[in-house]
Protein backbone atom coordinates (compact mmCIF):
# COMPACT_ATOMS: atom_id res chain seq x y z
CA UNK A 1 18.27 7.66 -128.53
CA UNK A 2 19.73 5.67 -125.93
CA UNK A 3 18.56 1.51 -126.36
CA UNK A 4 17.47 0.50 -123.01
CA UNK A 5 19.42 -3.13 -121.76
CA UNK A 6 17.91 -6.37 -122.59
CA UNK A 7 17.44 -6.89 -118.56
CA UNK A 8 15.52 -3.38 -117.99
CA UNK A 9 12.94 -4.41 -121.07
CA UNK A 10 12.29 -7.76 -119.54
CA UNK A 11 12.61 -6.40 -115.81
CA UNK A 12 8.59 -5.34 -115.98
CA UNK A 13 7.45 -9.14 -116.70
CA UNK A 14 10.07 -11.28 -114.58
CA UNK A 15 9.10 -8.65 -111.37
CA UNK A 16 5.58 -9.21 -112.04
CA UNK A 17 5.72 -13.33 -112.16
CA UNK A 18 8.06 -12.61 -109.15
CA UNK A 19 5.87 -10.51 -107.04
CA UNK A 20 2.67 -12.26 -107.60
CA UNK A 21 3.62 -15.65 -106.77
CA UNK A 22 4.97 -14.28 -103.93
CA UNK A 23 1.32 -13.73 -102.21
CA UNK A 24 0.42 -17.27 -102.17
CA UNK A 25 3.89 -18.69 -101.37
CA UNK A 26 4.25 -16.56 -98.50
CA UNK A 27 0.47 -17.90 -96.88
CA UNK A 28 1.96 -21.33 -97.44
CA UNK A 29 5.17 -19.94 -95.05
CA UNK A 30 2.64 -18.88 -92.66
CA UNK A 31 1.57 -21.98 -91.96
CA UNK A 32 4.94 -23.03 -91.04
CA UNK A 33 6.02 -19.71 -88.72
CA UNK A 34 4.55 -16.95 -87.28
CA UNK A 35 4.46 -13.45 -89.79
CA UNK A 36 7.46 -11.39 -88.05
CA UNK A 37 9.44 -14.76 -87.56
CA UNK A 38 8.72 -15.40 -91.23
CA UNK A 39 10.07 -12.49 -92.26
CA UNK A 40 13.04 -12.41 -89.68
CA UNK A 41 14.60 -15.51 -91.17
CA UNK A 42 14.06 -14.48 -94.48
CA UNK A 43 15.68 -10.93 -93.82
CA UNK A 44 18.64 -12.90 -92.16
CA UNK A 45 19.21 -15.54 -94.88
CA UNK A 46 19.21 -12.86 -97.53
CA UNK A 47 22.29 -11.37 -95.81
CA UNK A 48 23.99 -14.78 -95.13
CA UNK A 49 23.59 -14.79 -98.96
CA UNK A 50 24.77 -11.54 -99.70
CA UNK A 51 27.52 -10.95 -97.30
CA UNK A 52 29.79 -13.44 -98.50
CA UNK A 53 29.26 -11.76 -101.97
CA UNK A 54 30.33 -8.54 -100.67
CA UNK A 55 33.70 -10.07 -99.49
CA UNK A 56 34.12 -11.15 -102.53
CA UNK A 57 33.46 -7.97 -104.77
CA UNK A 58 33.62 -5.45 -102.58
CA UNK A 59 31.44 -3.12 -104.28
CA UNK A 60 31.40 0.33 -103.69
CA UNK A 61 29.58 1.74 -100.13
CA UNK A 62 27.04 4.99 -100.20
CA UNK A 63 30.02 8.11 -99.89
CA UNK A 64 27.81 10.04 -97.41
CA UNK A 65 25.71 9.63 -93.99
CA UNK A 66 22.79 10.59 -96.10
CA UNK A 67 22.90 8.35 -98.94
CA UNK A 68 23.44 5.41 -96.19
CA UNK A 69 20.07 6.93 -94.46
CA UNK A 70 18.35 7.12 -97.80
CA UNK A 71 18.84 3.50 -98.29
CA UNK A 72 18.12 2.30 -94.82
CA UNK A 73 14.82 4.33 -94.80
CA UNK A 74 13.46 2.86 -98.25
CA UNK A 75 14.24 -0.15 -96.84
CA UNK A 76 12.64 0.28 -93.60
CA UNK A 77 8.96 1.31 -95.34
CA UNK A 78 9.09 -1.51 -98.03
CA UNK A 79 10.33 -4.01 -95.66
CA UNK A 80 9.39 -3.35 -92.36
CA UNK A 81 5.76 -2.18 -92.98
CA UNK A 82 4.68 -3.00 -96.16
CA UNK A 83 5.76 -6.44 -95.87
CA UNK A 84 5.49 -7.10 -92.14
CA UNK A 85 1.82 -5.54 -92.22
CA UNK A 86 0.92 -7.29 -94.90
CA UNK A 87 2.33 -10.55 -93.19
CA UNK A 88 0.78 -9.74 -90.21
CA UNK A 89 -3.03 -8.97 -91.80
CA UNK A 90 -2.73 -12.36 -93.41
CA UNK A 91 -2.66 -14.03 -89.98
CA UNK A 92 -5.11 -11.93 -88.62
CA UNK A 93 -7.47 -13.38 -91.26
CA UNK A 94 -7.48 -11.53 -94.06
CA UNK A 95 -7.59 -12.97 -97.34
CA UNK A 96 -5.49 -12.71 -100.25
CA UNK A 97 -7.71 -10.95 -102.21
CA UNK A 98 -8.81 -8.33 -99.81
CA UNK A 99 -5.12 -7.54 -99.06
CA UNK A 100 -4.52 -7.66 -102.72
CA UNK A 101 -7.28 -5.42 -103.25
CA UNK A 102 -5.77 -2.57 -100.34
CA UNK A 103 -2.51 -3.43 -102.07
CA UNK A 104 -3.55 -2.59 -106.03
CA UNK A 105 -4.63 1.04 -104.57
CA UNK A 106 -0.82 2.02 -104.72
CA UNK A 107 -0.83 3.57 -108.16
CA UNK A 108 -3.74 6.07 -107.52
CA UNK A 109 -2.30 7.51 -104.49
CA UNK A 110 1.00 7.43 -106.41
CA UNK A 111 -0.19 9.23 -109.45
CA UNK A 112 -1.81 11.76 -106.63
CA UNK A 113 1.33 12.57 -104.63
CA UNK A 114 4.03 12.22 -107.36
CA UNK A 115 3.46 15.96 -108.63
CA UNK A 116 3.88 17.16 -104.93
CA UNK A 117 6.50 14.64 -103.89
CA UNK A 118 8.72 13.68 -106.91
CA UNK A 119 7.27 16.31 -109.79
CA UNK A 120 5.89 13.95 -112.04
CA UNK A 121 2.30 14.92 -113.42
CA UNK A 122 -0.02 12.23 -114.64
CA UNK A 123 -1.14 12.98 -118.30
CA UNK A 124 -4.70 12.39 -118.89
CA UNK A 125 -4.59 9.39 -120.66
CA UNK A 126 -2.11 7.98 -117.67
CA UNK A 127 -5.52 8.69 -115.66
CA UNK A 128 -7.82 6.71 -117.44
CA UNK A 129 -5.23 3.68 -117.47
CA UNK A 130 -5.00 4.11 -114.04
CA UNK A 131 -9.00 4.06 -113.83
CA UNK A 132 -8.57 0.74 -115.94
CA UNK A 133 -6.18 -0.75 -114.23
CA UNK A 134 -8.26 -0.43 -110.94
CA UNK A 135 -11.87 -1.41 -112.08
CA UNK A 136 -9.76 -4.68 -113.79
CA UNK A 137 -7.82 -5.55 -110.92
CA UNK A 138 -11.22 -4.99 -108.76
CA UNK A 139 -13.54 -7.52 -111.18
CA UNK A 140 -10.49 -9.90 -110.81
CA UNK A 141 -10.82 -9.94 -107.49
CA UNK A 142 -14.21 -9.80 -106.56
CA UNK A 143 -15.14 -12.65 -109.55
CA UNK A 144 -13.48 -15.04 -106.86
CA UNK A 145 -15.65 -14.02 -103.97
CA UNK A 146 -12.55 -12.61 -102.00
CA UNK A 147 -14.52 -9.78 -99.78
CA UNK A 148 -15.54 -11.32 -97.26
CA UNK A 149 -16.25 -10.58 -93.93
CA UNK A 150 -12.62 -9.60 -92.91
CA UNK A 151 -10.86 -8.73 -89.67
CA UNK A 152 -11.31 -5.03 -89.39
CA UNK A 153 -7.76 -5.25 -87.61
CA UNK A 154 -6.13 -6.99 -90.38
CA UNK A 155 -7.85 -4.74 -92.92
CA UNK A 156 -6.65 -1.78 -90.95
CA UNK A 157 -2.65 -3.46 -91.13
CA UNK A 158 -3.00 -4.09 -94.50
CA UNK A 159 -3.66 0.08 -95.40
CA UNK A 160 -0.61 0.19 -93.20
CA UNK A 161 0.98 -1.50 -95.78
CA UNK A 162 -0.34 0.18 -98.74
CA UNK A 163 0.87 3.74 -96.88
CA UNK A 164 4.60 1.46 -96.90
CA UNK A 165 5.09 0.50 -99.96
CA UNK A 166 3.44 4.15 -101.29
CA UNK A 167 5.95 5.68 -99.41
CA UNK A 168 8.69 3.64 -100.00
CA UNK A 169 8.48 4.56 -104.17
CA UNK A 170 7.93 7.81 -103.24
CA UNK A 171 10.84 8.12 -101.31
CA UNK A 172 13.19 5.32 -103.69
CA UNK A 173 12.79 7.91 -106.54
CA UNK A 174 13.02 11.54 -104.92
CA UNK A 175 16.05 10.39 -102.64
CA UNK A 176 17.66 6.77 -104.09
CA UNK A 177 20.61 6.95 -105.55
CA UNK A 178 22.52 4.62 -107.81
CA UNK A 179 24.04 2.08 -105.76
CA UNK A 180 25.38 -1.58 -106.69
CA UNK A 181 22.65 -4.20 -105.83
CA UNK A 182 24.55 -5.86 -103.40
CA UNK A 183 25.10 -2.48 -101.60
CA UNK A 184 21.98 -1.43 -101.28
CA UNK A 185 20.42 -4.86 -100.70
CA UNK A 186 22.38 -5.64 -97.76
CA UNK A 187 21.32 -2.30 -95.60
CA UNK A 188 17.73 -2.45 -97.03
CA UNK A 189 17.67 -6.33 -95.63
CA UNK A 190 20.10 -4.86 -92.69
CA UNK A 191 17.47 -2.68 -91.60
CA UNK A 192 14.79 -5.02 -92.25
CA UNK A 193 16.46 -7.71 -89.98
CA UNK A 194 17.62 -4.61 -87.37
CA UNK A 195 13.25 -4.46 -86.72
CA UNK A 196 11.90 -7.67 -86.98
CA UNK A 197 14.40 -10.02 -85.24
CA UNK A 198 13.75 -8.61 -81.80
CA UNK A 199 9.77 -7.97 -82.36
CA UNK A 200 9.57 -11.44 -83.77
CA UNK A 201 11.52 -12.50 -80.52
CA UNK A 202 10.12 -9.99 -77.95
CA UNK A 203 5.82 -11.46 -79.58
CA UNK A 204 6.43 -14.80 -81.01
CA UNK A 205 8.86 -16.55 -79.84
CA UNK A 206 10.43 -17.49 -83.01
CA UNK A 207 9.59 -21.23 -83.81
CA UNK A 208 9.31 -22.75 -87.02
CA UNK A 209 7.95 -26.12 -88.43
CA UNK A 210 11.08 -27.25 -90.49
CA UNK A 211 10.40 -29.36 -93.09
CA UNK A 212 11.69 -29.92 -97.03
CA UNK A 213 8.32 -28.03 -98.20
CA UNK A 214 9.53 -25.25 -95.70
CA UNK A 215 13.14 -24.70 -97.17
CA UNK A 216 11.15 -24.26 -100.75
CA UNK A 217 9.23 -22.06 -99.21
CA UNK A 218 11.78 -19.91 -97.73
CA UNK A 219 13.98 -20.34 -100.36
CA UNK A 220 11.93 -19.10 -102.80
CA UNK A 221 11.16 -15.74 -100.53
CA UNK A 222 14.45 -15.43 -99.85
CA UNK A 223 16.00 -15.48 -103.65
CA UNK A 224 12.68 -14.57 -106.04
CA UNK A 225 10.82 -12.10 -103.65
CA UNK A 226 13.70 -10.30 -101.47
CA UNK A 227 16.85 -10.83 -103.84
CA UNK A 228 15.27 -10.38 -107.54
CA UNK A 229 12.14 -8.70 -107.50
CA UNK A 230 13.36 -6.02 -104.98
CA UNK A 231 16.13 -5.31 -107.00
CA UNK A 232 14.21 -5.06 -110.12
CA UNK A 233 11.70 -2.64 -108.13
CA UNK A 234 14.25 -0.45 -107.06
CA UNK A 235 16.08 -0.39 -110.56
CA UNK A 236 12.46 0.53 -112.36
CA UNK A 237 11.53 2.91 -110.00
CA UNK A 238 15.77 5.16 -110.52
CA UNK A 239 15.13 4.93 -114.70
CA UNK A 240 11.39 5.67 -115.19
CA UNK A 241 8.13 7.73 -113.93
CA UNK A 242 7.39 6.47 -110.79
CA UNK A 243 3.27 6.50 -112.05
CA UNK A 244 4.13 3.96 -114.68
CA UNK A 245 5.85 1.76 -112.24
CA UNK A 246 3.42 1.49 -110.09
CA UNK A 247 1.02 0.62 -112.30
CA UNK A 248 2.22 -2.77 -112.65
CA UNK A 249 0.81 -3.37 -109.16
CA UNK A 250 -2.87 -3.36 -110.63
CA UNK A 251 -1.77 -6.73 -112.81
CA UNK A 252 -0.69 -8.03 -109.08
CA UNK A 253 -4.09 -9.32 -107.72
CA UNK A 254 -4.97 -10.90 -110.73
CA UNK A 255 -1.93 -12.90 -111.34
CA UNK A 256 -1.66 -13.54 -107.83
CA UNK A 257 -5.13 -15.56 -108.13
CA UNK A 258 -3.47 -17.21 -110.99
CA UNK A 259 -0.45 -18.55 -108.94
CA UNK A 260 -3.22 -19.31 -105.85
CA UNK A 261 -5.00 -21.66 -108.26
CA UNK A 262 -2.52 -24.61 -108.44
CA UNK A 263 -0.84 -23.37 -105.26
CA UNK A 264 -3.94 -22.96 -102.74
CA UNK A 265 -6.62 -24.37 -105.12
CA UNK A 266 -8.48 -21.02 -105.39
CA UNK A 267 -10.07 -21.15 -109.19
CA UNK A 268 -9.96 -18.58 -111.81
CA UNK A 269 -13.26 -18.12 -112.99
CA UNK A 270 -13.49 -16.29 -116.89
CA UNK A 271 -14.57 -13.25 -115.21
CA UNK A 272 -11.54 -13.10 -113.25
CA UNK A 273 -9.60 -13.38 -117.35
CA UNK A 274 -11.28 -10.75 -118.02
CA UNK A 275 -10.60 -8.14 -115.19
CA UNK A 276 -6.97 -9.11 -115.34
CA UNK A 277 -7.39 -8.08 -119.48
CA UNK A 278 -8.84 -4.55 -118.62
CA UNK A 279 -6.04 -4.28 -115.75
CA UNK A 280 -3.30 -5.34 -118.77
CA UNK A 281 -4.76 -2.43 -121.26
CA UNK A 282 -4.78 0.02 -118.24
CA UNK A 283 -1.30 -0.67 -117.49
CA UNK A 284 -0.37 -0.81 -121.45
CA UNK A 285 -1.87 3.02 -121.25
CA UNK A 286 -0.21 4.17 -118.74
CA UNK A 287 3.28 2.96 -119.66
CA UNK A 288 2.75 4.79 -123.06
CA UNK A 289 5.17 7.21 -123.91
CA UNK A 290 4.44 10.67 -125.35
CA UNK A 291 5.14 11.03 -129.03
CA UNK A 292 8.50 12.65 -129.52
CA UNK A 293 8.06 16.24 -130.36
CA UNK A 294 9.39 17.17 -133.75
């Protein structure tokens, strides 16, 4: 039996803290620059990050036009339309939790398509984790009053989204290849800068409230959501079922409250502990592994 790395144990938690926190940083960025802009400079300090790196270690490129398309195109739906939909449905009004909500539907229509797409079958008790995992994230979310009266515009955007990043794990595990991180993080954030640069020029204009809170801001986007928690994504997604990774997006909403509380001083009320307990045990059930057969 081969003993997984320390890193890929621990790579399930430190995405998770990553990812969630994410939600309410990125509303704080929004009041700073408009959603496309937002994600434009964060797309282009990523590379002015990486691209010195790659000087430096020159790590090996994708061998064929198709594994450089491959990349690109996982890059395209995670980055380009999940997160640029998702950007653009919070300005449009929507709230955290009802995008969060949208969002935490990913592992159902994973679990649906990965037999057809990537030949993965969910077992049965994968389907009542994912059942779990839904009603928990769900009481999480609706103990803090999040469904409102939303923008049907922005709620439309943000199933745009959900179809992105669905697609993009889909696609990361029936076509991704192993590639070093820096390699395949600098045409995913190519490709993401390649889209929203001129549509952030072309419908915003591009300015930005600079200011110390700002650079945090941006910083933390920049390093914690694009650099780490991407890379941890993709890495989970290449060395196990694509269900059970997914699954960890039904803990996002809830911890995402969590990290709103001190950040936007949204409250966790106890109901909201509890729905994020039922989404843990659904998500415990669903990364079970079958007993070894004797």
């Amino acid at each position: 039996m081969i003993k997984r790395p320390l890193w890929l144990a621990a790579a399930p938690v430190i995405f998770l803290l990553l990812w969630s926190a994410g939600f309410g940083i990125a509303k704080l960025g929004l009041q700073h620059a408009e959603p496309l802009t937002l994600l434009a400079l964060r797309y282009t300090c990523v590379l002015a990050l990486l691209l010195p790196l790659a000087l430096i270690i020159r790590p090996p490129m994708p061998k064929t036009k198709r594994a450089w398309a491959d990349i690109a195109i996982t890059g395209f739906l995670i980055q380009v339309v999940y997160f640029g939909l998702c950007y653009i449905a919070f300005k449009a009004g929507v709230s955290a939790g009802g995008v969060a909500i949208i969002v935490c539907l990913q592992p159902i229509l994973v679990a649906l398509a990965a037999p057809y797409t990537v030949g993965e079958a969910t077992s049965r008790l994968g389907w009542i984790g994912l059942a779990l995992g839904l009603a928990g994230a769900a009481i999480a979310i609706l103990s803090r009053s999040s469904l409102q009266a939303e923008n049907p515009w922005g709620i439309l955007l943000a199933f745009g989204g959900l179809l992105g990043i669905t697609s993009g794990t889909l696609y990361e595990k029936r076509f991704g290849t192993h590639q070093h991180p820096i390699t395949a993080n600098l045409i995913q954030y190519a490709t993401g800068a390649i889209f929203t640069l001129p549509a952030a020029y072309l419908t915003e204009g591009m300015a930005v409230h600079w200011s110390p809170a700002f650079l945090l801001i941006l910083g933390y986007l920049v390093i914690g959501n694009s650099i780490l928690a991407i890379s941890l994504l993709l890495a989970m997604i290449r060395v196990g079922e694509v269900a059970r990774v997914s699954a960890l997006f039904y803990l996002v909403p809830a911890l995402s409250a969590l990290f709103a509380w001190p950040l936007l001083g949204e409250a966790m009320p106890p109901l909201a502990w509890a729905g994020m307990a039922l989404a843990g045990l659904g998500v415990a059930l669903v990364s079970r592994k079958p007993a070894a057969k004797p």
